[in-house]
PDB file of N, CA and C in Angstrom:
ATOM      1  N   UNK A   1      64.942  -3.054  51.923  1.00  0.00           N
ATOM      2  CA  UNK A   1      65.837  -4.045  51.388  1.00  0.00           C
ATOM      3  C   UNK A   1      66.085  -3.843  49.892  1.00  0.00           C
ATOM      4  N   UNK A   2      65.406  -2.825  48.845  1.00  0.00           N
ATOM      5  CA  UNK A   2      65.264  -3.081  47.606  1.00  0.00           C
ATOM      6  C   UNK A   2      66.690  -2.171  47.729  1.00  0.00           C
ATOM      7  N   UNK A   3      67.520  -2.525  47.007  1.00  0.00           N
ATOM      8  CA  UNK A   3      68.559  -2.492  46.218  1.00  0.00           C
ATOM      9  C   UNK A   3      69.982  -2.839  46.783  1.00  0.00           C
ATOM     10  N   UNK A   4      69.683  -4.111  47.592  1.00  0.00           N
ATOM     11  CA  UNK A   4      70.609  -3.836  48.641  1.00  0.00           C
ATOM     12  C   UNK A   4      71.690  -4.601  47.727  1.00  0.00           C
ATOM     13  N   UNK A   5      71.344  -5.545  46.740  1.00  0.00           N
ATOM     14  CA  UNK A   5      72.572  -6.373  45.812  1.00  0.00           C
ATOM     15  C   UNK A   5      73.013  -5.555  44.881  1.00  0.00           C
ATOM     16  N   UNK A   6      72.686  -4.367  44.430  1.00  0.00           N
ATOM     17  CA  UNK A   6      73.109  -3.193  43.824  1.00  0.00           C
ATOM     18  C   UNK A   6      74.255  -2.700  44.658  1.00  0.00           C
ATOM     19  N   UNK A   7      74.067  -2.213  46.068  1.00  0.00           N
ATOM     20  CA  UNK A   7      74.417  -1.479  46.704  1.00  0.00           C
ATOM     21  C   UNK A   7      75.923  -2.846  47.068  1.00  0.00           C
ATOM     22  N   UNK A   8      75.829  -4.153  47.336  1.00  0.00           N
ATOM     23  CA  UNK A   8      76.916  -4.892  47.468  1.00  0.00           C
ATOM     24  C   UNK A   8      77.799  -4.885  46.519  1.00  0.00           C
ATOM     25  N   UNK A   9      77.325  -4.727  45.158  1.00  0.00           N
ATOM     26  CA  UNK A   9      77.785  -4.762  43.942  1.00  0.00           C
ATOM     27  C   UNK A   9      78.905  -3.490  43.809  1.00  0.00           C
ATOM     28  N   UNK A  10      78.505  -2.552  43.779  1.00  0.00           N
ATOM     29  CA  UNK A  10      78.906  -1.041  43.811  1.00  0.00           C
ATOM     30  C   UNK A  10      80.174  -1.304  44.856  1.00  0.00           C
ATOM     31  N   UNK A  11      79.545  -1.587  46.261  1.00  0.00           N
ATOM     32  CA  UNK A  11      80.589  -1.701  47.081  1.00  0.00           C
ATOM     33  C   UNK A  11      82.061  -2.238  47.051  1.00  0.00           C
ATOM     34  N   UNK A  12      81.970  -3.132  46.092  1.00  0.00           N
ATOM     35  CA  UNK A  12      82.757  -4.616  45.950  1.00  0.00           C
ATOM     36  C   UNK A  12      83.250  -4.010  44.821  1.00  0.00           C
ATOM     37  N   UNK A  13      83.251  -3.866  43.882  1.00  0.00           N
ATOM     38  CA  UNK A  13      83.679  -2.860  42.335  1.00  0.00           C
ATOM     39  C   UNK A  13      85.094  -1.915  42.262  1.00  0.00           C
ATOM     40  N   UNK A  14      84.773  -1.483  43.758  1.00  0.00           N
ATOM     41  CA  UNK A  14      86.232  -0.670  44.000  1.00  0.00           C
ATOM     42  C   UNK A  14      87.041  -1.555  44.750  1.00  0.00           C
ATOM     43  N   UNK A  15      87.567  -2.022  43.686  1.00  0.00           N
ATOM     44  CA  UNK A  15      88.634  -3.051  44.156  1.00  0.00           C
ATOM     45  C   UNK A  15      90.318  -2.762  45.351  1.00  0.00           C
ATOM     46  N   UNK A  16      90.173  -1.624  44.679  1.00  0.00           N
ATOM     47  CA  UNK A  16      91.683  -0.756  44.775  1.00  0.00           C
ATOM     48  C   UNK A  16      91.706  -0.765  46.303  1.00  0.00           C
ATOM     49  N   UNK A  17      90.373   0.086  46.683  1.00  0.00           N
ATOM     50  CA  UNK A  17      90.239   0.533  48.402  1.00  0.00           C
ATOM     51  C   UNK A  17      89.273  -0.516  49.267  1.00  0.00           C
ATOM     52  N   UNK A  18      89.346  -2.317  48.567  1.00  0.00           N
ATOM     53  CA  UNK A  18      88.925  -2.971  49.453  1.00  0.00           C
ATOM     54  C   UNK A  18      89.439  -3.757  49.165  1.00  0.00           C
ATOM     55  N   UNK A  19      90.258  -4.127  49.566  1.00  0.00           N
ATOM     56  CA  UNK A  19      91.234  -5.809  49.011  1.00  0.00           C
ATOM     57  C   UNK A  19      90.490  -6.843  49.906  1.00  0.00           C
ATOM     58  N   UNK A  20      90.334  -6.804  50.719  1.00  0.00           N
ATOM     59  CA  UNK A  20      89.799  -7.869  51.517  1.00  0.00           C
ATOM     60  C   UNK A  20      88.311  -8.018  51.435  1.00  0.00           C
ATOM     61  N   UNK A  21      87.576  -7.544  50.530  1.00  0.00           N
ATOM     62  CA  UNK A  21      85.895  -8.141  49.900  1.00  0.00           C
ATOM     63  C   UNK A  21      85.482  -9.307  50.596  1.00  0.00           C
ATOM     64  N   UNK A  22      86.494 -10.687  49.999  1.00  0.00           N
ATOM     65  CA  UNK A  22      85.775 -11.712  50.549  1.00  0.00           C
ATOM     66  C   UNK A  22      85.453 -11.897  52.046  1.00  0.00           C
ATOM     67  N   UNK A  23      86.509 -11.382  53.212  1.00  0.00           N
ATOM     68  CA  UNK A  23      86.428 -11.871  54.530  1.00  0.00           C
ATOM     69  C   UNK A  23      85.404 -10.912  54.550  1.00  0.00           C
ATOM     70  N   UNK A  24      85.067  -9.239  54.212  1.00  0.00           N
ATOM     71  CA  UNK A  24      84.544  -8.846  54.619  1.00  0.00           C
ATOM     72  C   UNK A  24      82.480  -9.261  54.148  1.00  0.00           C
ATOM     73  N   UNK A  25      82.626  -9.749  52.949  1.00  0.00           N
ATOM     74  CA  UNK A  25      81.850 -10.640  52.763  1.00  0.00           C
ATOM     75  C   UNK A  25      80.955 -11.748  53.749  1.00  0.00           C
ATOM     76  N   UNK A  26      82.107 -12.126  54.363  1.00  0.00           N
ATOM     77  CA  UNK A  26      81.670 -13.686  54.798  1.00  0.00           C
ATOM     78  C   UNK A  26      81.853 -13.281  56.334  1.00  0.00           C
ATOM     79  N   UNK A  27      82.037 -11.964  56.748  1.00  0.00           N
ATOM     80  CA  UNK A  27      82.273 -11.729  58.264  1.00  0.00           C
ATOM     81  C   UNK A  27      81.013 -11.210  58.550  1.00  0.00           C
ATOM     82  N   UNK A  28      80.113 -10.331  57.280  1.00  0.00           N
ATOM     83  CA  UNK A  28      78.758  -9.722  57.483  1.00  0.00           C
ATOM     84  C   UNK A  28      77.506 -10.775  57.466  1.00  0.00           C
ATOM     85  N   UNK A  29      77.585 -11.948  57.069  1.00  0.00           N
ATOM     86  CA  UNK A  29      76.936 -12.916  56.823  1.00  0.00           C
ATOM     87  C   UNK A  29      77.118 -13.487  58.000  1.00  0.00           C
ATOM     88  N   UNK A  30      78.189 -13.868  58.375  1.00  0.00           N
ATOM     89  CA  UNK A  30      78.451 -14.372  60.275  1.00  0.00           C
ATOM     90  C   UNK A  30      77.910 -13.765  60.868  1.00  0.00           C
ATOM     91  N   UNK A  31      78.400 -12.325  60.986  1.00  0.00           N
ATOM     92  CA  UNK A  31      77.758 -11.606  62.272  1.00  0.00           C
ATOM     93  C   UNK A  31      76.223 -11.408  62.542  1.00  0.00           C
ATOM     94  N   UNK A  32      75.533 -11.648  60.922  1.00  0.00           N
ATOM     95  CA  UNK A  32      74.035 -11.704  60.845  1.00  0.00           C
ATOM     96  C   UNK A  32      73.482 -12.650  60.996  1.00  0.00           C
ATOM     97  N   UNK A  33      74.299 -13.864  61.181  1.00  0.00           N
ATOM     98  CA  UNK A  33      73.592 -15.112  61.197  1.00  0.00           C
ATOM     99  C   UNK A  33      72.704 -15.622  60.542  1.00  0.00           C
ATOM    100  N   UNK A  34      73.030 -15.103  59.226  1.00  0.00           N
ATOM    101  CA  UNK A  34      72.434 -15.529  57.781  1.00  0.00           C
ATOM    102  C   UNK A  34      72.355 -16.706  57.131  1.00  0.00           C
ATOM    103  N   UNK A  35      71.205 -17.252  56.668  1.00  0.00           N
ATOM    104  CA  UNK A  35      71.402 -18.828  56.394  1.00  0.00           C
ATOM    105  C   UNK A  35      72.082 -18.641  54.907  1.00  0.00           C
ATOM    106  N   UNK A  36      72.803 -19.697  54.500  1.00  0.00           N
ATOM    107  CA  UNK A  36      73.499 -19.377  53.473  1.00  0.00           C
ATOM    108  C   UNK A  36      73.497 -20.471  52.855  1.00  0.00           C
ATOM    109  N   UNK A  37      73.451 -20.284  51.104  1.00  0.00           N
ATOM    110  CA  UNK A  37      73.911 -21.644  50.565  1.00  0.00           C
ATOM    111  C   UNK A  37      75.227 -21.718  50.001  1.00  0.00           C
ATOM    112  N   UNK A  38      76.101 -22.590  50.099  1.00  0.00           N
ATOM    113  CA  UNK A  38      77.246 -22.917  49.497  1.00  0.00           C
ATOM    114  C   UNK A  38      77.286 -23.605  48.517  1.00  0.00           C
ATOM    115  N   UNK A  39      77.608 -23.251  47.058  1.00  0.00           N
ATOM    116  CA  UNK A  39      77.563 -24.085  46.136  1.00  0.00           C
ATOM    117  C   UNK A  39      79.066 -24.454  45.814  1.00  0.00           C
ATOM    118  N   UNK A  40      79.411 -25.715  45.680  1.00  0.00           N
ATOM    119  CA  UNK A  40      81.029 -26.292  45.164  1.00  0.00           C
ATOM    120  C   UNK A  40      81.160 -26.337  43.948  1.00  0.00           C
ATOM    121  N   UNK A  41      82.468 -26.342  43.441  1.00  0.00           N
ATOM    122  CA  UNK A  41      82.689 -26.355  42.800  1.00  0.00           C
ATOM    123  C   UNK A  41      81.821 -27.838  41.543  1.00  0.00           C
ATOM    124  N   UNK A  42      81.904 -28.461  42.507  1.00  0.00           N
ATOM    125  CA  UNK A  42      80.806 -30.307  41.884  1.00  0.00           C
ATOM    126  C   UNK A  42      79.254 -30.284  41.681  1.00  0.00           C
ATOM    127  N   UNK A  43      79.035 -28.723  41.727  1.00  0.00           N
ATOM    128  CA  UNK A  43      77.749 -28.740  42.049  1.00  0.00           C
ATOM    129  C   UNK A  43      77.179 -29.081  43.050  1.00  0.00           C
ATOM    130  N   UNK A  44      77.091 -29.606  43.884  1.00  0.00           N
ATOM    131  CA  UNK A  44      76.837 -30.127  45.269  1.00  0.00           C
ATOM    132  C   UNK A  44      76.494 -28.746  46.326  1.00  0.00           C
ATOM    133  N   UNK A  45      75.307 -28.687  46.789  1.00  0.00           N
ATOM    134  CA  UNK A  45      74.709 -27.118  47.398  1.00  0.00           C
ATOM    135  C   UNK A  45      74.776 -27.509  49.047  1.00  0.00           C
ATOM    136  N   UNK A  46      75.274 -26.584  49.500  1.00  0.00           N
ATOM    137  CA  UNK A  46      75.564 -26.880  51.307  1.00  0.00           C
ATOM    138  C   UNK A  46      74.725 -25.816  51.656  1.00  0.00           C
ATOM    139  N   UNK A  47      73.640 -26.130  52.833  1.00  0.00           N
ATOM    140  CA  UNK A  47      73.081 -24.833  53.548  1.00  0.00           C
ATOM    141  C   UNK A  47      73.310 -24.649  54.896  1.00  0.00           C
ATOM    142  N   UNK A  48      73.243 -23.566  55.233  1.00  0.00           N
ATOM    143  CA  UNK A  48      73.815 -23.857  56.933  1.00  0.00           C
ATOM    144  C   UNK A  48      74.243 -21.753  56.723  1.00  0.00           C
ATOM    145  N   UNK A  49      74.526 -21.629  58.698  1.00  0.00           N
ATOM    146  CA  UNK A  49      75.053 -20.733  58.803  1.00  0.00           C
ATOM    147  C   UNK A  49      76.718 -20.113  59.065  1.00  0.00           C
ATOM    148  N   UNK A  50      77.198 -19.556  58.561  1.00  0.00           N
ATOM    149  CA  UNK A  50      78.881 -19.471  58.540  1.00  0.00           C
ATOM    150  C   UNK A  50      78.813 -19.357  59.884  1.00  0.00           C
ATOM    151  N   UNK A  51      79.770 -20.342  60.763  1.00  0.00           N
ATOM    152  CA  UNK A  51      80.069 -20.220  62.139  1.00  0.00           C
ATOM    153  C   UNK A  51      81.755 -19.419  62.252  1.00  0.00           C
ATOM    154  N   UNK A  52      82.118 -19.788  61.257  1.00  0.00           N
ATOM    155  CA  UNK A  52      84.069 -18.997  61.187  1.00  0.00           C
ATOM    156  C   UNK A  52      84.487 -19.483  59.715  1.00  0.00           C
ATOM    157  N   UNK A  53      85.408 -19.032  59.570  1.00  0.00           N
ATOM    158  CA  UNK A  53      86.575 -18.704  58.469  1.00  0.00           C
ATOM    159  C   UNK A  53      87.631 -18.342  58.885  1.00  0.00           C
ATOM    160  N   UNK A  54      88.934 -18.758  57.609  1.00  0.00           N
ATOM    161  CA  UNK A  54      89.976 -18.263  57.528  1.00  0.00           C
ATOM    162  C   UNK A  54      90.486 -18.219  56.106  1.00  0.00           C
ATOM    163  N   UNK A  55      91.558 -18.333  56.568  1.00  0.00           N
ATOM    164  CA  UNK A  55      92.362 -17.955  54.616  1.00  0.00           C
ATOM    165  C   UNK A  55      92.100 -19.119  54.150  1.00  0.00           C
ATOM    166  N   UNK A  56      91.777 -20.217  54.563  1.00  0.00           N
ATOM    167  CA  UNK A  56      91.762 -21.419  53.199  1.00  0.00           C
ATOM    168  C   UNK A  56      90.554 -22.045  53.440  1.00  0.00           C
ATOM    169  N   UNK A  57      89.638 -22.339  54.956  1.00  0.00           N
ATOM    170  CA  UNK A  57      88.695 -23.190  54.920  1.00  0.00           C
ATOM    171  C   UNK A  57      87.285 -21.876  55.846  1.00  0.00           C
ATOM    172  N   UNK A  58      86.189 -22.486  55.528  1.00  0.00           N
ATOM    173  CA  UNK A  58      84.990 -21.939  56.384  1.00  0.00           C
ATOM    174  C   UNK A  58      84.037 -23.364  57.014  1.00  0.00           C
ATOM    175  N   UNK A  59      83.856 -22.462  58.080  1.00  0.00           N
ATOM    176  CA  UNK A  59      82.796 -23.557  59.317  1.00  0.00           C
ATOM    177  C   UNK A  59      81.611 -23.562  58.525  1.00  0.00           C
ATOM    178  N   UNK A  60      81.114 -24.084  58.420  1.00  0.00           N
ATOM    179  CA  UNK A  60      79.698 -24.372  57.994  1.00  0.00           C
ATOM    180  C   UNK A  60      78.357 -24.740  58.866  1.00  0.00           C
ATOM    181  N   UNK A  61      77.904 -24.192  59.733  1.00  0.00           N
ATOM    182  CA  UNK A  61      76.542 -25.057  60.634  1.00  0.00           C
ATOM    183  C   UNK A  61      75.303 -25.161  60.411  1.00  0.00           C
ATOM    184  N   UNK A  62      74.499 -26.614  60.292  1.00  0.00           N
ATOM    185  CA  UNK A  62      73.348 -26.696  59.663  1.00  0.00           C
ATOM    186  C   UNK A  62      73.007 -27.308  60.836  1.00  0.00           C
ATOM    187  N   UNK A  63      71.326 -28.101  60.931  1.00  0.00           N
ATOM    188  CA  UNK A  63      71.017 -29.175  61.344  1.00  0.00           C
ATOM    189  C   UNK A  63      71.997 -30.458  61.443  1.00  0.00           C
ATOM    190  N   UNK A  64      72.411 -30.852  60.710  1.00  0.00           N
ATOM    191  CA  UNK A  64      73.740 -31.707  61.146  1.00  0.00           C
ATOM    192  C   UNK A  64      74.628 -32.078  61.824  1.00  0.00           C
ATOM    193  N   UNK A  65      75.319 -30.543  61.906  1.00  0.00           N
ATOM    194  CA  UNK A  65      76.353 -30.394  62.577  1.00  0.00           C
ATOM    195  C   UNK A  65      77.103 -29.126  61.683  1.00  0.00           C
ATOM    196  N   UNK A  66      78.499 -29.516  62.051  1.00  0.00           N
ATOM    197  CA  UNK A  66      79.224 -28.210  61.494  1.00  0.00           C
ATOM    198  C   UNK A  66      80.278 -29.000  60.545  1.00  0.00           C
ATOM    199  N   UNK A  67      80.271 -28.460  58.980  1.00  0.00           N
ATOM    200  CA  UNK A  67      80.912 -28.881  58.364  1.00  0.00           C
ATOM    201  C   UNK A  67      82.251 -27.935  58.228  1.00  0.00           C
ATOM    202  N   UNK A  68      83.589 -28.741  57.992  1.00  0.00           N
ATOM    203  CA  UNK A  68      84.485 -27.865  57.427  1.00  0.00           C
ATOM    204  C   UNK A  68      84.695 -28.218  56.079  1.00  0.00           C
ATOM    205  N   UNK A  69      84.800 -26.925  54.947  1.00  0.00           N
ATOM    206  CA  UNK A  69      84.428 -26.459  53.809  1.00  0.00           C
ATOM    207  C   UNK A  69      85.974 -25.819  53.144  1.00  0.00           C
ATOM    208  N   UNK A  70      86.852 -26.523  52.376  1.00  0.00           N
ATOM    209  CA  UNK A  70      87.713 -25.850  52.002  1.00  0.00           C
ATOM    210  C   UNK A  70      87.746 -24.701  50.522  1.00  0.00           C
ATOM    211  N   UNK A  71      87.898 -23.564  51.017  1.00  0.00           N
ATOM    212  CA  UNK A  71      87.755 -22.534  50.552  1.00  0.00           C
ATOM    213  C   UNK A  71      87.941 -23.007  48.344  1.00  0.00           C
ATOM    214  N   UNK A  72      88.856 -23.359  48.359  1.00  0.00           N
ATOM    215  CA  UNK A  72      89.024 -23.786  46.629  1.00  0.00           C
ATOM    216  C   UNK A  72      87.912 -24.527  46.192  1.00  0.00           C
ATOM    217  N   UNK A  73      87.141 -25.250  46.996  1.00  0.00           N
ATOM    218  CA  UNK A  73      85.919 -26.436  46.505  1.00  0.00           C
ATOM    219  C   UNK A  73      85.051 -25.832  46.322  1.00  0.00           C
ATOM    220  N   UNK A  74      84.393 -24.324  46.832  1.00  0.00           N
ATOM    221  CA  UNK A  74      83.972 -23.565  46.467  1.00  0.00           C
ATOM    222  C   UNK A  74      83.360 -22.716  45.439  1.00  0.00           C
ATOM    223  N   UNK A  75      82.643 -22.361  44.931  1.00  0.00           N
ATOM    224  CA  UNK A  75      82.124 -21.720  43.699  1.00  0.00           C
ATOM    225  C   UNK A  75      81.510 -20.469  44.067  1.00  0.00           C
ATOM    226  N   UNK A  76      80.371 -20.547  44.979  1.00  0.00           N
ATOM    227  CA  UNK A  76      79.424 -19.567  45.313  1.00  0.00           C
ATOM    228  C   UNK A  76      79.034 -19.469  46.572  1.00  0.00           C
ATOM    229  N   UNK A  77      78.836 -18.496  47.560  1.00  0.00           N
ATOM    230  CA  UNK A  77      78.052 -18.382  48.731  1.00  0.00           C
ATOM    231  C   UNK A  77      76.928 -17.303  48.404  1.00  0.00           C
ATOM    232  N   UNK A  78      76.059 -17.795  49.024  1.00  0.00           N
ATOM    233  CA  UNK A  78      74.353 -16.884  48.703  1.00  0.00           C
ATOM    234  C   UNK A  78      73.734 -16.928  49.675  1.00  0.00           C
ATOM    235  N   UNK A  79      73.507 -15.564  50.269  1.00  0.00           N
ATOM    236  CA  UNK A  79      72.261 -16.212  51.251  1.00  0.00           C
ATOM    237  C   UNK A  79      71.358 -16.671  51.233  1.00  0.00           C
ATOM    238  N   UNK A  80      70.421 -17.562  51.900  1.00  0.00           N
ATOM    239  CA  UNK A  80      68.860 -18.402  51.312  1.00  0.00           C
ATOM    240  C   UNK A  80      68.012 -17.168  50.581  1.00  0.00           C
ATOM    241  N   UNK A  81      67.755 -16.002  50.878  1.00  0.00           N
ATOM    242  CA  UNK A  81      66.482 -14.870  50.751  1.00  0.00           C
ATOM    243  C   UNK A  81      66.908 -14.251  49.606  1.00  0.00           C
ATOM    244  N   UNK A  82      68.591 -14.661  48.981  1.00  0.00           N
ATOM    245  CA  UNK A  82      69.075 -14.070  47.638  1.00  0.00           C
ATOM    246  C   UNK A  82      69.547 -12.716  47.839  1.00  0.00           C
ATOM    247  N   UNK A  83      69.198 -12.393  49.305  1.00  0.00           N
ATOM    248  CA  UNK A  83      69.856 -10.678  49.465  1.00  0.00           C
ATOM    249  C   UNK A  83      70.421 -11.002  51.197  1.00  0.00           C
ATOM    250  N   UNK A  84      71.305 -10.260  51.939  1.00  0.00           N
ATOM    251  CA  UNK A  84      71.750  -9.926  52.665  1.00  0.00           C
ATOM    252  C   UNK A  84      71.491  -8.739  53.092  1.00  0.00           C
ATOM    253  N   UNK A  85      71.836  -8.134  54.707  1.00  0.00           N
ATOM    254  CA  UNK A  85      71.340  -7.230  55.688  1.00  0.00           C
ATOM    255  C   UNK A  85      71.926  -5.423  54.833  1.00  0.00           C
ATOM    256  N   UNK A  86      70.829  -4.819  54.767  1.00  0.00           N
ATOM    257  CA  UNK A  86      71.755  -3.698  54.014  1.00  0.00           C
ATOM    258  C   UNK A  86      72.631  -3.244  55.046  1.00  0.00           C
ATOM    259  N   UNK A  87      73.841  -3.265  54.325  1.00  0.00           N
ATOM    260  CA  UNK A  87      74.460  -1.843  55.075  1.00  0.00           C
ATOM    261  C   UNK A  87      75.000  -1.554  53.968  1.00  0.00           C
ATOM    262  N   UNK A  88      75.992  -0.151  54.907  1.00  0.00           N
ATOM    263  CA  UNK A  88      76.391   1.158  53.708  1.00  0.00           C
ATOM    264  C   UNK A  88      77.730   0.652  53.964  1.00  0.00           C
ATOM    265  N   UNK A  89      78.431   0.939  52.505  1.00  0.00           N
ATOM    266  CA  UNK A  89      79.970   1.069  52.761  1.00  0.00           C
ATOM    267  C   UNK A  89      80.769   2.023  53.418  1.00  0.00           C
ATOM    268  N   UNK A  90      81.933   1.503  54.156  1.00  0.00           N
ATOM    269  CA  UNK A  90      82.707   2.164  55.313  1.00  0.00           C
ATOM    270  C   UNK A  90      83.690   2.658  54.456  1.00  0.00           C
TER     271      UNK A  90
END
């Protein structure tokens, strides 16, 4: 796992030959079923796992239930462990 926020970093940097970062972002975190925190823009911290997305809002599922989360209220997504599943860029 050691350098895997290096290795996201790097990935994400070449802007030119990845326009779509964020979905692909938030599609690797889905498919891993990564617990995640959402921080808003109000400060206010949401945890839960991304169940879906689109261009303006994301599912959110915790103990609760499933929140919908509009994409602008937004500030930060993190996973709980501070790192995500390595992979290599495609």
């Amino acid at each position: 796992m050691a350098g895997t926020i290096e290795k996201l970093i790097a990935w994400t940097s070449n802007m030119t030959a990845r326009p779509d970062v964020q979905d692909d972002f938030l599609q690797m975190l889905m498919n891993d079923n990564t617990a995640v925190n959402v921080f808003l823009v109000n400060g206010i911290r949401l945890t839960g796992q991304l169940a879906a997305f689109d261009q303006f809002v994301v599912l959110l599922e915790s103990g609760t239930g499933v929140q919908l989360v509009f994409k602008h209220a937004i500030s930060t997504v993190l996973p709980v462990n501070g790192r995500s599943q390595s992979r290599e860029p495609t």
